[in-house]
N, C-alpha and C. Protein backbone atom coordinates (compact mmCIF):
# COMPACT_ATOMS: atom_id res chain seq x y z
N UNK A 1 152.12 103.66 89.02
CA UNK A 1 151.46 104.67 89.82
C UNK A 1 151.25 105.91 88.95
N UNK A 2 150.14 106.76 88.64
CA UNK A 2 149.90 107.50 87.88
C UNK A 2 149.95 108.91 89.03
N UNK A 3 150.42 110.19 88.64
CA UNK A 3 151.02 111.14 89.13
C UNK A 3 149.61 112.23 88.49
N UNK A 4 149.28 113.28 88.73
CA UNK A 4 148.36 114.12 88.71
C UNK A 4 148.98 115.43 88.88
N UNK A 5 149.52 115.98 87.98
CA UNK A 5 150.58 117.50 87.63
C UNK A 5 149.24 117.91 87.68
N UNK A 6 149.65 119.18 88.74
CA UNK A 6 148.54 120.41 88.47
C UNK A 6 149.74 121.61 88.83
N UNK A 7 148.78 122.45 87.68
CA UNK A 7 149.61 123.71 87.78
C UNK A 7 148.94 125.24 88.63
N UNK A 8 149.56 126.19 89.15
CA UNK A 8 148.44 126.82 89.71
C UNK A 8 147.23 127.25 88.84
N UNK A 9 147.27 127.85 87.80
CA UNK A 9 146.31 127.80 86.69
C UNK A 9 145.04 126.57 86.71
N UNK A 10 145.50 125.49 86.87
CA UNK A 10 144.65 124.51 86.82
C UNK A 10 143.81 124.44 88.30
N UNK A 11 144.58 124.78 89.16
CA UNK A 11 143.76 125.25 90.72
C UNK A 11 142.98 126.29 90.77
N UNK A 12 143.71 127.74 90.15
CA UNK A 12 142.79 128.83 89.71
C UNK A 12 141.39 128.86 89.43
N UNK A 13 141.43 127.63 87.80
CA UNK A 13 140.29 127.45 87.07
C UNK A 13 139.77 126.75 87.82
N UNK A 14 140.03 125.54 88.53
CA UNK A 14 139.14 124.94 89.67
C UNK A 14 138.22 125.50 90.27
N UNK A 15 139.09 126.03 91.35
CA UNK A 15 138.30 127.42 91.96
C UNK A 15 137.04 128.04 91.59
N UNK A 16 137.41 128.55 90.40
CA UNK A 16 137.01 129.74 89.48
C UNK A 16 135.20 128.59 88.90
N UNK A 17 135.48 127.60 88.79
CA UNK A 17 134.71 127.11 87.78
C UNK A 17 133.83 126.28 89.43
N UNK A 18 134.16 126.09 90.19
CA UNK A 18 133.43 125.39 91.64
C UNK A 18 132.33 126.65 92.02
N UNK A 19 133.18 127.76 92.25
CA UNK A 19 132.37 128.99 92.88
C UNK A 19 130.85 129.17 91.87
N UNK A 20 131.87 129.02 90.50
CA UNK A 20 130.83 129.66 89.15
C UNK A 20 129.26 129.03 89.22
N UNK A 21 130.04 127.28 89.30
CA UNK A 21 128.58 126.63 89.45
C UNK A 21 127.62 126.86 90.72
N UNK A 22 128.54 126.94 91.79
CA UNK A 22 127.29 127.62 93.12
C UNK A 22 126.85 128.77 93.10
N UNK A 23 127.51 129.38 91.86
CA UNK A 23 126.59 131.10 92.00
C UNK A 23 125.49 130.13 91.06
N UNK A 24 125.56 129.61 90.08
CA UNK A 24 124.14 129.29 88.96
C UNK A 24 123.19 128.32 89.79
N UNK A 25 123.79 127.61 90.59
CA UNK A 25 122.93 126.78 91.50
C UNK A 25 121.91 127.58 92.23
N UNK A 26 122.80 128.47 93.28
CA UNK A 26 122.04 129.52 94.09
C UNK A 26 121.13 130.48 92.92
N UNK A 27 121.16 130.25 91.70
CA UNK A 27 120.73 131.69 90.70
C UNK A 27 120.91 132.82 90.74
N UNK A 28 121.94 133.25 90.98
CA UNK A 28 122.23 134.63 90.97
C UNK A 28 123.07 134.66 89.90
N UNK A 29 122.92 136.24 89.36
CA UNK A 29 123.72 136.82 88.32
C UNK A 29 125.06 136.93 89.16
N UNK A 30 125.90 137.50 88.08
CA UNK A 30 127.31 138.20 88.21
C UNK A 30 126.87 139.25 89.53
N UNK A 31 125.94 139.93 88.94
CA UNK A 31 125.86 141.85 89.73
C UNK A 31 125.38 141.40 90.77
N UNK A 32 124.39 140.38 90.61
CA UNK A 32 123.37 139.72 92.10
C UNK A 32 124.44 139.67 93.45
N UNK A 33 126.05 138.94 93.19
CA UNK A 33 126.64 137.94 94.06
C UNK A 33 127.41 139.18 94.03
N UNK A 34 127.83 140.29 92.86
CA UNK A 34 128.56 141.61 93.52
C UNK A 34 127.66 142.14 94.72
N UNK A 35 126.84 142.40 94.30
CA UNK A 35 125.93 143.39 95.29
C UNK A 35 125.92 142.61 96.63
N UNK A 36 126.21 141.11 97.02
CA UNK A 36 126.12 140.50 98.49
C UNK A 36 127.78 140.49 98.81
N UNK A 37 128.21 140.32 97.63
CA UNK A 37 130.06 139.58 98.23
C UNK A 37 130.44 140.92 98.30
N UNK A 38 130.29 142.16 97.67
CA UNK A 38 131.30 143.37 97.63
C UNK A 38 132.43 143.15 96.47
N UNK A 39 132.10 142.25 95.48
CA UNK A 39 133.38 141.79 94.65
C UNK A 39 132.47 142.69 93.30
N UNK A 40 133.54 143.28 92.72
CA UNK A 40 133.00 143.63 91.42
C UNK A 40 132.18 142.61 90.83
N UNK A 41 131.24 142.68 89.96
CA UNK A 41 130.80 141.98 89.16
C UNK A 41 132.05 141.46 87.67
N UNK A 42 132.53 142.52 87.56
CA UNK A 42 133.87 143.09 86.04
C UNK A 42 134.80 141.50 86.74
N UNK A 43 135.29 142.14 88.00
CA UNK A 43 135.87 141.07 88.93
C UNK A 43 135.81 139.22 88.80
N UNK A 44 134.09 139.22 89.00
CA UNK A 44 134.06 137.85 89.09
C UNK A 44 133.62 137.65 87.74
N UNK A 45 133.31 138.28 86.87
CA UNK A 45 133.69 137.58 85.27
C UNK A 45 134.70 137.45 84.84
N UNK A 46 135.68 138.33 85.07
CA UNK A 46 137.03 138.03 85.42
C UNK A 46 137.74 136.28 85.63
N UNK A 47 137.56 136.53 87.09
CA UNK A 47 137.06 135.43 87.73
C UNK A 47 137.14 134.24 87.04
N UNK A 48 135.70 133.86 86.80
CA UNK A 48 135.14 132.43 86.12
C UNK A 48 135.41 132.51 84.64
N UNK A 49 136.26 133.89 84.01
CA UNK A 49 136.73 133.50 82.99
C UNK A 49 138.02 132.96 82.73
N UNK A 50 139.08 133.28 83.69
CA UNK A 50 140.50 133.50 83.38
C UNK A 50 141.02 132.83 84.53
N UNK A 51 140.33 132.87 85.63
CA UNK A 51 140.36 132.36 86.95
C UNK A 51 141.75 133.31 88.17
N UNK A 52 141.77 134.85 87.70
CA UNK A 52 142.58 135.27 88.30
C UNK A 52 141.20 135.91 89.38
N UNK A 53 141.97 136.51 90.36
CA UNK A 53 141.59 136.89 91.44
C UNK A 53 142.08 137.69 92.97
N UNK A 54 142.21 138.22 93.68
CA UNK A 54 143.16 138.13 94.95
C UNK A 54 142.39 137.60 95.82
N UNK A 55 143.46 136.93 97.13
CA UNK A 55 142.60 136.08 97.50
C UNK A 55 142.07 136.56 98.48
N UNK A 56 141.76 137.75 99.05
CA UNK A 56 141.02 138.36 99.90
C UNK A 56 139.48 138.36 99.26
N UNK A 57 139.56 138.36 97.88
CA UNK A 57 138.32 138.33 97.11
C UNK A 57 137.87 137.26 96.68
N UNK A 58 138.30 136.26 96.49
CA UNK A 58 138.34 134.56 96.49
C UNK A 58 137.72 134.82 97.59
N UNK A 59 138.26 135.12 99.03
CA UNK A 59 137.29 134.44 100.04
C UNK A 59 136.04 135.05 100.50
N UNK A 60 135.97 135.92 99.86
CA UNK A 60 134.87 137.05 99.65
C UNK A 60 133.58 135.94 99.31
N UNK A 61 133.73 136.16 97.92
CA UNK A 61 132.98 135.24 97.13
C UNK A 61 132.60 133.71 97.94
N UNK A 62 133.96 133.09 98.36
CA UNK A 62 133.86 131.52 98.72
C UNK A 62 132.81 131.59 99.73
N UNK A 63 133.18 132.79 100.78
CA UNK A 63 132.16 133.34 102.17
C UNK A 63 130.26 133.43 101.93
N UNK A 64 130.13 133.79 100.36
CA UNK A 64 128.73 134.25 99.96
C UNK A 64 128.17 132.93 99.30
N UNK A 65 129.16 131.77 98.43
CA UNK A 65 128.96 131.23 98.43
C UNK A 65 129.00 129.51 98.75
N UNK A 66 129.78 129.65 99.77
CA UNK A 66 130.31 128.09 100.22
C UNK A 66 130.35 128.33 101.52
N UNK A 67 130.71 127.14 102.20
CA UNK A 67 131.39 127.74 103.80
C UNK A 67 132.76 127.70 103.54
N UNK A 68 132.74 128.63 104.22
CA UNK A 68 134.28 129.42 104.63
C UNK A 68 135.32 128.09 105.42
N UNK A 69 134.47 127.58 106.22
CA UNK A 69 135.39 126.41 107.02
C UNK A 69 135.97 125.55 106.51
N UNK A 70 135.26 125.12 105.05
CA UNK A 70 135.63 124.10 103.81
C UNK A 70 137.30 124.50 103.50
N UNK A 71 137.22 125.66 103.36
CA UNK A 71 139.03 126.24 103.02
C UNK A 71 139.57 126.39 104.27
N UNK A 72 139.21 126.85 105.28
CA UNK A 72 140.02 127.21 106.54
C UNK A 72 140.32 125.87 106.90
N UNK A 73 139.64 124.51 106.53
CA UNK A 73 140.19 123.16 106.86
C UNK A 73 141.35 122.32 106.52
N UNK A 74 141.59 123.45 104.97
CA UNK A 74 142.65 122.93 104.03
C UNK A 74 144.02 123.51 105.18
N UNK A 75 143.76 124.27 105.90
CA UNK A 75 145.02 124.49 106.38
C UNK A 75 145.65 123.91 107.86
N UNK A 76 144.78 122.92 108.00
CA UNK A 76 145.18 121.52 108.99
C UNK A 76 145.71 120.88 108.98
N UNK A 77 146.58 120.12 109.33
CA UNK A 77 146.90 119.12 109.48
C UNK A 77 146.47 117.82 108.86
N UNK A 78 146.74 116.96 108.08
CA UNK A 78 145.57 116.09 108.35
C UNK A 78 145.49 114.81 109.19
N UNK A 79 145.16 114.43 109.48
CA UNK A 79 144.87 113.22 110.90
C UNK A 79 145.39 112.29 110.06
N UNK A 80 146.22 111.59 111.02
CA UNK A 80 147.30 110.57 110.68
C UNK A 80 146.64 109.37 110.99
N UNK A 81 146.63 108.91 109.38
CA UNK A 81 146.23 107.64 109.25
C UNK A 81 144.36 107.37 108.67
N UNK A 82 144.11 109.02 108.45
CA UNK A 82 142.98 109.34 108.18
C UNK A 82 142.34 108.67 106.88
N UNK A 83 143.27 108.57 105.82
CA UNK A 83 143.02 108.11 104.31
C UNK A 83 144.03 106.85 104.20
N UNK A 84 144.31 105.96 105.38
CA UNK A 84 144.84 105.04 105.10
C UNK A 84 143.98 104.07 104.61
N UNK A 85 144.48 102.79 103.95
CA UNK A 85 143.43 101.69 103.94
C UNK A 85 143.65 100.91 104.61
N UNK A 86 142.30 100.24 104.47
CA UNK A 86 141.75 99.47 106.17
C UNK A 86 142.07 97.94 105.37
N UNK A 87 142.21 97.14 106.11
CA UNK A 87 142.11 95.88 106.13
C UNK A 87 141.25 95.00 105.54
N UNK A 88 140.69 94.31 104.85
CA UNK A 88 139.47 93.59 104.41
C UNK A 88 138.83 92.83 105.03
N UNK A 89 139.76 92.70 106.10
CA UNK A 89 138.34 91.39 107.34
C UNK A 89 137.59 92.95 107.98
N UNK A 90 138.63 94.34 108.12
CA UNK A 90 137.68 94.94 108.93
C UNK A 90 136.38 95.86 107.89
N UNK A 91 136.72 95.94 106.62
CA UNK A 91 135.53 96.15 105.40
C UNK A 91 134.58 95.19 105.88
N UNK A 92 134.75 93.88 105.31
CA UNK A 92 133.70 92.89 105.40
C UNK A 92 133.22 92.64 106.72
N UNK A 93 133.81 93.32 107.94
CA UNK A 93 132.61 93.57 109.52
C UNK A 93 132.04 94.46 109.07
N UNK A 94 132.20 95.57 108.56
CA UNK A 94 131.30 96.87 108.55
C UNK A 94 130.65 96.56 107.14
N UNK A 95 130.39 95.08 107.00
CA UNK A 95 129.02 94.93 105.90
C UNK A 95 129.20 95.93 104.70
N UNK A 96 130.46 96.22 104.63
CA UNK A 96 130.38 97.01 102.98
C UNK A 96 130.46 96.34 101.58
N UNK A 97 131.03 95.17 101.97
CA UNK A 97 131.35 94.20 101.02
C UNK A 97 130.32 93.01 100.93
């Protein structure tokens, strides 16, 4: 079974590097996504360089560019039995196989 160490740093840069690409997707500069989020620009180069942040300003940013509900979901529960695996007679009814 292979194990997947993450450190907060490595969540940080996650973060940091997810947001980065939906600001270049959406095309906006650094100053563009200050001037809508209220986050320094200094801030979110900061940011997508080093991946520090507070997280009132993380959700700043996440708010301008993601939905907000995407993270507010992380703090659910998750439904039991949600990511279990299914059976293979019931795959091969639902024609996936």
């Amino acid at each position: 079974m292979n194990y997947l160490l993450l450190s907060e740093g490595d969540v940080q840069l996650a973060f940091a590097e997810h947001l980065k690409e939906r600001r270049k997707k959406a095309k906006m500069s650094r100053e563009a996504l200050a001037k809508k989020s209220t986050v320094p620009a200094s801030t979110i180069k900061k940011f997508e360089v080093i991946g520090l942040i507070s997280f009132r300003q993380l959700l700043l940013l996440w708010q301008t560019l993601d939905d907000l509900t995407r993270l507010y979901d992380l703090t659910k529960a998750p439904t039991q039995g949600k990511n279990a695996p299914t059976p293979i007679d019931q795959e091969l009814n639902n024609g996936l196989y």
